[in-house]
Protein backbone atom coordinates (compact mmCIF):
# COMPACT_ATOMS: atom_id res chain seq x y z
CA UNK A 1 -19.16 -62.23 -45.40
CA UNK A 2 -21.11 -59.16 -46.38
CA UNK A 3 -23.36 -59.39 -43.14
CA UNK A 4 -20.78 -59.85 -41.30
CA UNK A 5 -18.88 -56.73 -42.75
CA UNK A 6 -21.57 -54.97 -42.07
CA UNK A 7 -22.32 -56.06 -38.52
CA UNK A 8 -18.58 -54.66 -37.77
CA UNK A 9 -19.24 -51.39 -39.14
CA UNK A 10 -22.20 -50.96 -36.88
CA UNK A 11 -20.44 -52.13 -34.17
CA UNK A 12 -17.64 -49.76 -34.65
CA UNK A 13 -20.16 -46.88 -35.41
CA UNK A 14 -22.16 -48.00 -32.40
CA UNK A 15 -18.53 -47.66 -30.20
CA UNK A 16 -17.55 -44.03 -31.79
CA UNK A 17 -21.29 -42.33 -31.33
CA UNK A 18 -20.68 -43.85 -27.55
CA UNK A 19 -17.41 -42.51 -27.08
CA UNK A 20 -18.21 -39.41 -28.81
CA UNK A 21 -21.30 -39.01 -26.54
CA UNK A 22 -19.36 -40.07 -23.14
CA UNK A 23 -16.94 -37.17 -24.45
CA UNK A 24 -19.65 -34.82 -25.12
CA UNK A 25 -21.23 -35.45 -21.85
CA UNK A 26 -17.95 -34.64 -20.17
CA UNK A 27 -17.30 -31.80 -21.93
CA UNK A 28 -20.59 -30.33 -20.80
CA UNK A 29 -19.77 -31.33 -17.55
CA UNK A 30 -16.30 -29.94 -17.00
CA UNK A 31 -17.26 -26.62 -19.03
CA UNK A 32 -20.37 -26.40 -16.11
CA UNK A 33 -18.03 -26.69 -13.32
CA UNK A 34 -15.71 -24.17 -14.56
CA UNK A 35 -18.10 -21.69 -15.30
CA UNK A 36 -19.77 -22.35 -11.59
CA UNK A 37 -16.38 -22.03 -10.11
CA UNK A 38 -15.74 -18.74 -12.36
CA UNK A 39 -18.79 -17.86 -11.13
CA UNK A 40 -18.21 -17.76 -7.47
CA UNK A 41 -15.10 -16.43 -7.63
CA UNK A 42 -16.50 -13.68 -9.51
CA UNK A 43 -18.52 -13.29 -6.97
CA UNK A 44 -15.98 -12.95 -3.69
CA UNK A 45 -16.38 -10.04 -1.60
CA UNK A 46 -14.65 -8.48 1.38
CA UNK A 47 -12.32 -10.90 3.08
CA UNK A 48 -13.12 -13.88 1.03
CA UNK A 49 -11.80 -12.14 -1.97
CA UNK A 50 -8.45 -12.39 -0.25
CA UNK A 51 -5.92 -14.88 1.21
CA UNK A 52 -3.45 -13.35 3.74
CA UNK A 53 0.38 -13.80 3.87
CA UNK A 54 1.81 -11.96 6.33
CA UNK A 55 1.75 -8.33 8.16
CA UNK A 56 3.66 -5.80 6.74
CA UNK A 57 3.57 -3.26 9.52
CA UNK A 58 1.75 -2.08 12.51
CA UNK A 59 -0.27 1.44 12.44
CA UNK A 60 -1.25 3.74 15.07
CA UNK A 61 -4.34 1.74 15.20
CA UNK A 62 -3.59 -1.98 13.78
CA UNK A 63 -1.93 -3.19 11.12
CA UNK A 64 -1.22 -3.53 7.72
CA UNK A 65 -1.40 -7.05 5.65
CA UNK A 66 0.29 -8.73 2.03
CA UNK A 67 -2.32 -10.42 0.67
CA UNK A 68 -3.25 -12.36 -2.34
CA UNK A 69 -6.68 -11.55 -4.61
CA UNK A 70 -8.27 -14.84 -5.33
CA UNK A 71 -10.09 -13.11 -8.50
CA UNK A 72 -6.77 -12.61 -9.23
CA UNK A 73 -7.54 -9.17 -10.94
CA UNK A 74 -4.29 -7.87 -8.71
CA UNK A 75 -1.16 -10.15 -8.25
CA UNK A 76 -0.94 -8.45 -4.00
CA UNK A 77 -2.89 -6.38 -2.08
CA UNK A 78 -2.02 -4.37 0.79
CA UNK A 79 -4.92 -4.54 3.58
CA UNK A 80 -5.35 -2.05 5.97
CA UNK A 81 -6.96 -2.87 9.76
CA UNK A 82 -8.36 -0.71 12.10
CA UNK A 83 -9.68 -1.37 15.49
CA UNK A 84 -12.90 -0.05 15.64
CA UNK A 85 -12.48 0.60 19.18
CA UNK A 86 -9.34 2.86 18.96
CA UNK A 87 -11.14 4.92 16.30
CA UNK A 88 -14.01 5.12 18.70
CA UNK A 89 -11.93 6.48 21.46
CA UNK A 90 -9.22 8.70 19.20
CA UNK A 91 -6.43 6.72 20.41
CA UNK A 92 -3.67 4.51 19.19
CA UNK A 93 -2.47 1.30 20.15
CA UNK A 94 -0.44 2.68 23.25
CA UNK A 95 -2.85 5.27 24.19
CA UNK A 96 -2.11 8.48 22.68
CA UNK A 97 -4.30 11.18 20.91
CA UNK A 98 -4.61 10.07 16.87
CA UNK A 99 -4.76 13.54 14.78
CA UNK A 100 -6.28 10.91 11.77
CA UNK A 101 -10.07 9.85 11.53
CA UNK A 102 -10.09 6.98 9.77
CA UNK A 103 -13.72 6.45 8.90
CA UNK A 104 -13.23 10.39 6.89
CA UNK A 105 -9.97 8.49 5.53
CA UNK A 106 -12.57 5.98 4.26
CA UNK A 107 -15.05 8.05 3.08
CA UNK A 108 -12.46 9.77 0.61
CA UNK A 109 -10.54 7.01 -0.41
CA UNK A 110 -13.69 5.30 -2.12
CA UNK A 111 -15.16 8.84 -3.35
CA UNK A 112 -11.46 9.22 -5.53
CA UNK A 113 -11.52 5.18 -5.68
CA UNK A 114 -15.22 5.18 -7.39
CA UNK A 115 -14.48 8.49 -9.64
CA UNK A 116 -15.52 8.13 -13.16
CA UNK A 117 -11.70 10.27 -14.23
CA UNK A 118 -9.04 8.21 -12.63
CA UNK A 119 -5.75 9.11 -11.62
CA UNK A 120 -2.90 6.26 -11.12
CA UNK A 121 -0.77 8.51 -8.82
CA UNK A 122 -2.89 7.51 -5.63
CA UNK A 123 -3.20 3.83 -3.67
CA UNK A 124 -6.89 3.11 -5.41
CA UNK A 125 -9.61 1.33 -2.57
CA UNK A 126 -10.23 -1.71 -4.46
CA UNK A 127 -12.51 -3.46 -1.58
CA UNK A 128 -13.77 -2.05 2.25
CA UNK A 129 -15.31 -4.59 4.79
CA UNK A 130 -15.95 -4.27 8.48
CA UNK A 131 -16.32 -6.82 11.12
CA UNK A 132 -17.45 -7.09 15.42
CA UNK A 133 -14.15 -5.70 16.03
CA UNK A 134 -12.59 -4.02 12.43
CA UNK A 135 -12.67 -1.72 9.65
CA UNK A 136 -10.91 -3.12 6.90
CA UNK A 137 -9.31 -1.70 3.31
CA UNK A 138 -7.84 -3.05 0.84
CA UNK A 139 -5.85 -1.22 -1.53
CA UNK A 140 -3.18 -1.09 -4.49
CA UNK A 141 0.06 -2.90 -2.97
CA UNK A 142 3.55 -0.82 -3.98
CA UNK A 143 6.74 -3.18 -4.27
CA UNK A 144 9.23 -1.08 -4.26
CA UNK A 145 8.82 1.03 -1.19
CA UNK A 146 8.74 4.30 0.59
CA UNK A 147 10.17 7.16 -1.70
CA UNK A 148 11.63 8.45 1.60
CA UNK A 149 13.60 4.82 2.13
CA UNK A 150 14.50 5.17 -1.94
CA UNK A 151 15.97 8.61 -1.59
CA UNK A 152 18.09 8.09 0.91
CA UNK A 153 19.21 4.95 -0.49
CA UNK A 154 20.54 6.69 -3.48
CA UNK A 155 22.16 9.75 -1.74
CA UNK A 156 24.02 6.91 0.18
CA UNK A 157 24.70 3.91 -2.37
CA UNK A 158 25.04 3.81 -6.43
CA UNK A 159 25.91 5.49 -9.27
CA UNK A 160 23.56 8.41 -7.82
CA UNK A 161 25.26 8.99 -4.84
CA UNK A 162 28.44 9.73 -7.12
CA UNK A 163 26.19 12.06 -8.74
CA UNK A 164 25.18 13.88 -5.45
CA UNK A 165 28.95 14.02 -4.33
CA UNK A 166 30.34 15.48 -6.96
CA UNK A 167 27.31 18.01 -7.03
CA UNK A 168 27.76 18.70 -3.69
CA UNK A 169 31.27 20.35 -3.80
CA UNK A 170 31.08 22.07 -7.07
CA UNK A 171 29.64 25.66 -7.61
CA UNK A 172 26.21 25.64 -7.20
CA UNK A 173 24.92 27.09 -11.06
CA UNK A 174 21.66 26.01 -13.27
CA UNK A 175 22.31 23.17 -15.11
CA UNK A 176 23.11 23.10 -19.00
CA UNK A 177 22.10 19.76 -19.60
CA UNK A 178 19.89 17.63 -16.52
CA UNK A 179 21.59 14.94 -14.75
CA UNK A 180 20.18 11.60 -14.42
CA UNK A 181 18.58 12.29 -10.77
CA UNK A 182 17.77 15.72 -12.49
CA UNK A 183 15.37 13.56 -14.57
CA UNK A 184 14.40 11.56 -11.93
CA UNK A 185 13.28 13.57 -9.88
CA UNK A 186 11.58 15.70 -12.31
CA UNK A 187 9.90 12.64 -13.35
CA UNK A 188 8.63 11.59 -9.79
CA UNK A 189 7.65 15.64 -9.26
CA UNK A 190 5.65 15.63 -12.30
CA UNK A 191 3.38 12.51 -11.30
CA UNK A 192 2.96 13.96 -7.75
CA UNK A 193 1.63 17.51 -8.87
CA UNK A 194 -0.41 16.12 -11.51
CA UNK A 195 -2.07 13.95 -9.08
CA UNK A 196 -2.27 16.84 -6.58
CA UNK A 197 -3.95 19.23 -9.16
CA UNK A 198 -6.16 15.98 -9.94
CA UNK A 199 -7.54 15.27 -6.46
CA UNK A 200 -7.86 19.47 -6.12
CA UNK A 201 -10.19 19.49 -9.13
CA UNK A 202 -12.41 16.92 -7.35
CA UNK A 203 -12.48 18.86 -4.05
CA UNK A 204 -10.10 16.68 -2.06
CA UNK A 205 -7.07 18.51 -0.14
CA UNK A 206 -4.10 15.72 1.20
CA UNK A 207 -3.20 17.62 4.04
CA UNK A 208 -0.11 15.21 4.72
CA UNK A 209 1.88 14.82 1.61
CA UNK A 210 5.34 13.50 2.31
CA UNK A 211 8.10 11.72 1.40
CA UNK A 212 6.73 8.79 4.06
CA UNK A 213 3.32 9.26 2.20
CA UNK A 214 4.33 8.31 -1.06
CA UNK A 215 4.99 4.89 -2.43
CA UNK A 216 6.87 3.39 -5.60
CA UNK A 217 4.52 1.02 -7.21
CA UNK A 218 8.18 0.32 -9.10
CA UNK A 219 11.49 1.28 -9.95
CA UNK A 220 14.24 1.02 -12.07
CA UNK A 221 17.25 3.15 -13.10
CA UNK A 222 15.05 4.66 -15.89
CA UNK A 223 11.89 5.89 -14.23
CA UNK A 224 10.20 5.60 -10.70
CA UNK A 225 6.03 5.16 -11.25
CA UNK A 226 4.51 6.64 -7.41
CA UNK A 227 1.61 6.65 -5.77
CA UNK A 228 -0.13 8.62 -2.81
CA UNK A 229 -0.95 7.04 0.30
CA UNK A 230 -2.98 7.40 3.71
CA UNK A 231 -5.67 9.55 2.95
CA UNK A 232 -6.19 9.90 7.20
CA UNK A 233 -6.19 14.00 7.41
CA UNK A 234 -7.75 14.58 3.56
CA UNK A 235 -10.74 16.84 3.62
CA UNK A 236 -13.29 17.36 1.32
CA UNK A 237 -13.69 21.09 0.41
CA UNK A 238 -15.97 23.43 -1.81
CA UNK A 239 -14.31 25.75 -3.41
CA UNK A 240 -15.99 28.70 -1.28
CA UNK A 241 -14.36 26.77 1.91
CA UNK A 242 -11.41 28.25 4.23
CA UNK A 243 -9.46 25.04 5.83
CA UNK A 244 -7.25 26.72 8.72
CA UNK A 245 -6.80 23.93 11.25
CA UNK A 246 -2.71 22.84 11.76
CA UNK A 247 -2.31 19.22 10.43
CA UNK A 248 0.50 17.07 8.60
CA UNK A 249 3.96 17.16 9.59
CA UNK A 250 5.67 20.50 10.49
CA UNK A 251 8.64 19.48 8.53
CA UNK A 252 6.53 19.08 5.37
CA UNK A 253 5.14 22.41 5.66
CA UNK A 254 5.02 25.59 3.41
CA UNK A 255 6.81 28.81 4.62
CA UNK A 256 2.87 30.96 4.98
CA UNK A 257 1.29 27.70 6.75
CA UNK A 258 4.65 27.99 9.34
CA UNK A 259 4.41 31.98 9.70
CA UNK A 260 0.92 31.56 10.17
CA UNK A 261 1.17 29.54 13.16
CA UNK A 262 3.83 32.04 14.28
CA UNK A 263 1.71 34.63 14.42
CA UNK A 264 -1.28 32.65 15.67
CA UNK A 265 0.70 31.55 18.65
CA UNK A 266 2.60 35.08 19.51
CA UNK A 267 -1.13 36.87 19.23
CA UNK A 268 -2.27 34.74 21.93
């Protein structure tokens, strides 16, 4: 009887340190395949970091894409294409002259992208690639839009619009106490000048801000958070430097750039 007790504890011991073991083993196994497969997607680059979904938009010179970061460091991505051969040439898609470069654009997207100081009120480069035929970037994607498309939705629909009509056919005075788009808009202003006086302090001028230019990374009735986009007339500039070349949109433009051109035109 006692042998045979015996005999059945080794057995069972014999059966745990095996199961145990085939576990162990296992373990080892699965925690080597996950840190191989961590491993190489750690190590994605260009368009292998990235599955695409769908085109957003065309551009003068190709198009714009939704994708997906495998990495998953971003939820979406928005990737930029550009023919190579259109940049070459100056051109866009139906053959007119292209005031952007986009090989400067580029250029000072990753020098603000790869800046020690960040700012988040700009569309940050996260990856750039190139192919036979294509440059390609990929950048921050914005959800919620065009502040130009989000304006005008809100002079035209909401709670705001009330605002704006019954602002509209009052006396125009200063106000005691800010309004909700008062605040708003003071809000969005703020982010824009601060990125403004951010990119100025490392030598880069916009040259095309706009309402078309700048994106809402989100929204809600509270507070608006925007970024700066396409970076396609931006200059680099010492501060000794004179930039007097007409670019950006003449709408956008300050009263002394305007009278300059004025007088620029009626003296020749």
């Amino acid at each position: 009887m006692f042998f045979s007790f015996l005999t059945k504890i080794n057995y069972k011991t014999s059966n745990y340190i095996e199961l145990t073991s085939k576990k162990m083993l296992w373990a080892v196994i699965l925690s080597k395949e996950m840190v191989s497969k961590a491993a190489k997607i750690e190590n994605l680059k260009g368009r292998n970091r990235f599955r695409f979904i769908k085109v957003l938009a065309n551009t003068l010179q190709g198009r714009i894409y939704l994708v997906q970061d495998k990495k998953g460091e971003y939820p979406w991505v928005v990737v930029k294409e550009t023919w190579k051969e259109l940049v070459k040439q100056g051109k866009s898609r139906e053959g007119h002259k292209v005031p952007e470069n986009f090989e400067n654009e580029k250029k000072v997207q990753l020098f603000l992208s790869n800046l020690e100081e960040q700012n988040e009120g700009y569309v940050r480069c996260i990856e750039n690639w190139e192919d036979e035929n294509c440059y390609y970037l990929a950048m921050e994607y914005c959800a919620a839009g065009e502040l130009f498309d989000f304006i005008r939705d809100n002079h035209t629909k909401g709670k705001l619009n009330e605002v704006v009509k019954n602002a509209s056919s009052q006396k125009q005075k200063c106000q005691d106490v800010p309004n909700q788009w008062s605040l708003y808009v003071q809000s969005i202003f703020r982010q824009l000048v601060d990125t403004v006086s951010w990119m100025h302090r490392h030598g880069v001028a916009h040259l095309d801000l706009s309402l078309e230019n700048t994106m809402l990374a989100s929204a809600d009735k509270n507070q608006a958070k925007v970024k700066i986009i396409d970076f396609g007339l931006a200059q680099q500039l010492s501060p000794d430097q004179t930039f007097q070349e007409k670019v950006g949109k003449l709408g956008y433009m300050s009263p002394e750039v305007i009278f300059f051109l004025i007088s620029f035109f009626f003296a020749e």
